[in-house]
C-alpha atoms as a PDB file:
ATOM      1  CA  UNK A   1     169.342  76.789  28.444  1.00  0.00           C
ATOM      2  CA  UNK A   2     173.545  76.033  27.656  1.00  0.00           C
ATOM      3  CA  UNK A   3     173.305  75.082  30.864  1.00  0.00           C
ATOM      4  CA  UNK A   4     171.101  72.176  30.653  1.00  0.00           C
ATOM      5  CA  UNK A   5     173.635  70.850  28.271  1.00  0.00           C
ATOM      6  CA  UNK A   6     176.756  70.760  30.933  1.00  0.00           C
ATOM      7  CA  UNK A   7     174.823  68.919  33.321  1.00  0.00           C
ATOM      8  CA  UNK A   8     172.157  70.934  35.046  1.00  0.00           C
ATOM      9  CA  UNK A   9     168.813  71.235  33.950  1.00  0.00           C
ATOM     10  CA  UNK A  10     166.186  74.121  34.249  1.00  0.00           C
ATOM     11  CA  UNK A  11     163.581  72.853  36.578  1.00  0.00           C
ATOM     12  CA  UNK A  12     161.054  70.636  35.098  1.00  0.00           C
ATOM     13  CA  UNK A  13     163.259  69.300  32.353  1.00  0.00           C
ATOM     14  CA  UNK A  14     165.595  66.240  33.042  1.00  0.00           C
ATOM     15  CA  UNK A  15     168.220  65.345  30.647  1.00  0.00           C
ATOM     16  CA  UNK A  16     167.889  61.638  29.507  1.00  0.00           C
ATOM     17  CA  UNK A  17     170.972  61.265  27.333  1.00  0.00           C
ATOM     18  CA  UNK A  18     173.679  63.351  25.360  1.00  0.00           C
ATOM     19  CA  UNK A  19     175.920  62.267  22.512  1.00  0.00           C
ATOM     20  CA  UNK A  20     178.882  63.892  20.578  1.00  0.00           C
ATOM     21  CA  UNK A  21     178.302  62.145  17.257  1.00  0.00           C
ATOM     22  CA  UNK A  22     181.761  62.378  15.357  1.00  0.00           C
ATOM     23  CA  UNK A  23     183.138  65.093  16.926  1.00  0.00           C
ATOM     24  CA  UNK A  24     180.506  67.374  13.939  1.00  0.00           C
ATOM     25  CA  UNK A  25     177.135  66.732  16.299  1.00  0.00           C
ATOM     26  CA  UNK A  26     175.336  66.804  19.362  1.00  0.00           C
ATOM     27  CA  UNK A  27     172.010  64.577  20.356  1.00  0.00           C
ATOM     28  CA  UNK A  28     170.730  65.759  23.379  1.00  0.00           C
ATOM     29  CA  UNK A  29     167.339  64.322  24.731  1.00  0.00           C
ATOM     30  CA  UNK A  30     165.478  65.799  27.164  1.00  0.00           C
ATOM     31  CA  UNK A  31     162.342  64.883  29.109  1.00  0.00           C
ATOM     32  CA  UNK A  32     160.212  68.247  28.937  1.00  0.00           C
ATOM     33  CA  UNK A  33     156.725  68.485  30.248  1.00  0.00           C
ATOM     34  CA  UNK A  34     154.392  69.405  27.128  1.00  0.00           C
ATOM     35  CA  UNK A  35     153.693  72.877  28.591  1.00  0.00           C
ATOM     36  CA  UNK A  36     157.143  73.918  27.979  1.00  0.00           C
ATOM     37  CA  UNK A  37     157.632  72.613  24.860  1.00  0.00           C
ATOM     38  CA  UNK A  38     157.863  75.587  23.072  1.00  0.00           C
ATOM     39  CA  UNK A  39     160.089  77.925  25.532  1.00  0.00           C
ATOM     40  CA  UNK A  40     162.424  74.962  25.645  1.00  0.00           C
ATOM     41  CA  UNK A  41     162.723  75.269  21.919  1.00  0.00           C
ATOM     42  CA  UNK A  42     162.782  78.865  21.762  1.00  0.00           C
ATOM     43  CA  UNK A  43     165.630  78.672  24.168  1.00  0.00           C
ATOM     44  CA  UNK A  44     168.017  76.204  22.232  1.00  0.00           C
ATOM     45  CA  UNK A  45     167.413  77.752  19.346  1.00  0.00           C
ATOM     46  CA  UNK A  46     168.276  81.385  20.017  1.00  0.00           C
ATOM     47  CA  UNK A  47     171.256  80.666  22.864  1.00  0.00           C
ATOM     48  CA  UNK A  48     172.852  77.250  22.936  1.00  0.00           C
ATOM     49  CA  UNK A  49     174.733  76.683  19.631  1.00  0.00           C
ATOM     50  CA  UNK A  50     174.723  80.671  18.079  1.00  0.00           C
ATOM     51  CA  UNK A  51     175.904  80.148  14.283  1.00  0.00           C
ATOM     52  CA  UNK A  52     175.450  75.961  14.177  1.00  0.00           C
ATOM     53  CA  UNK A  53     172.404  74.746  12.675  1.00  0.00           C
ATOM     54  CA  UNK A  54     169.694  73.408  15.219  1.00  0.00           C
ATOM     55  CA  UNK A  55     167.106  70.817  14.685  1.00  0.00           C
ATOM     56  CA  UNK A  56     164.187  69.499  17.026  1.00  0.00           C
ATOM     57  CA  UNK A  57     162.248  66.544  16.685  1.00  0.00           C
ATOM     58  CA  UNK A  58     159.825  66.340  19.560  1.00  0.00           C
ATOM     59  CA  UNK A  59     158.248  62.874  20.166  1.00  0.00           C
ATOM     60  CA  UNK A  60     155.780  61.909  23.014  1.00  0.00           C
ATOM     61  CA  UNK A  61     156.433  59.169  26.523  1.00  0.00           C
ATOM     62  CA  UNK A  62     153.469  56.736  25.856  1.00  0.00           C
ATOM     63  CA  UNK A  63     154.615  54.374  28.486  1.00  0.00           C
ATOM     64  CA  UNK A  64     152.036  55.440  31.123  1.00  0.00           C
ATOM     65  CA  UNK A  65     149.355  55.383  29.343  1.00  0.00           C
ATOM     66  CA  UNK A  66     150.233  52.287  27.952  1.00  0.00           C
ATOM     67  CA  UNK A  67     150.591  51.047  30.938  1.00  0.00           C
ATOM     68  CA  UNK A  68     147.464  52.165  32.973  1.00  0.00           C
ATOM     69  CA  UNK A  69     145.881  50.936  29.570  1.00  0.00           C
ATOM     70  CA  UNK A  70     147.152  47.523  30.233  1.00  0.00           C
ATOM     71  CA  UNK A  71     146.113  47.654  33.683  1.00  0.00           C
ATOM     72  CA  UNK A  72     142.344  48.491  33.292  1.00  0.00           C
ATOM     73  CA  UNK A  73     142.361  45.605  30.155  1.00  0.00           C
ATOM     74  CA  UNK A  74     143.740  42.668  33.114  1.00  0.00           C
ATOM     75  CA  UNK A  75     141.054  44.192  35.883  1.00  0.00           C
END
């Protein structure tokens, strides 16, 4: 999973951004299907930073169904 943080992704997860914040922290966000949540987090947790404190704040893409929402409401 390191490796998804030096530019190439496991498949089915696509990295979306990554920050250093202050040289003391990284923001990495990742597009993960919900299947894989947990392995994903699993995976940073036990092997990408070893001794550094991790936290994970999953949040959820509602843009599609927003948008087929939208579309049915204009039909």
């Amino acid at each position: 999973m390191l490796a998804a943080f030096q530019g190439v992704s496991p498949p089915g997860v696509e990295i979306v951004s990554r920050y250093v914040m202050m040289r003391i922290a990284q923001v990495v966000r990742l597009r993960v299907p919900d299947d894989r949540l947990r392995e994903v987090n699993h995976a940073i947790e036990t092997t990408a930073w070893g001794g550094y404190r991790t936290e994970f704040y999953p949040t959820y893409d509602y843009k599609a169904a927003a948008q087929k929402l939208r579309d049915e409401m204009n039909k």
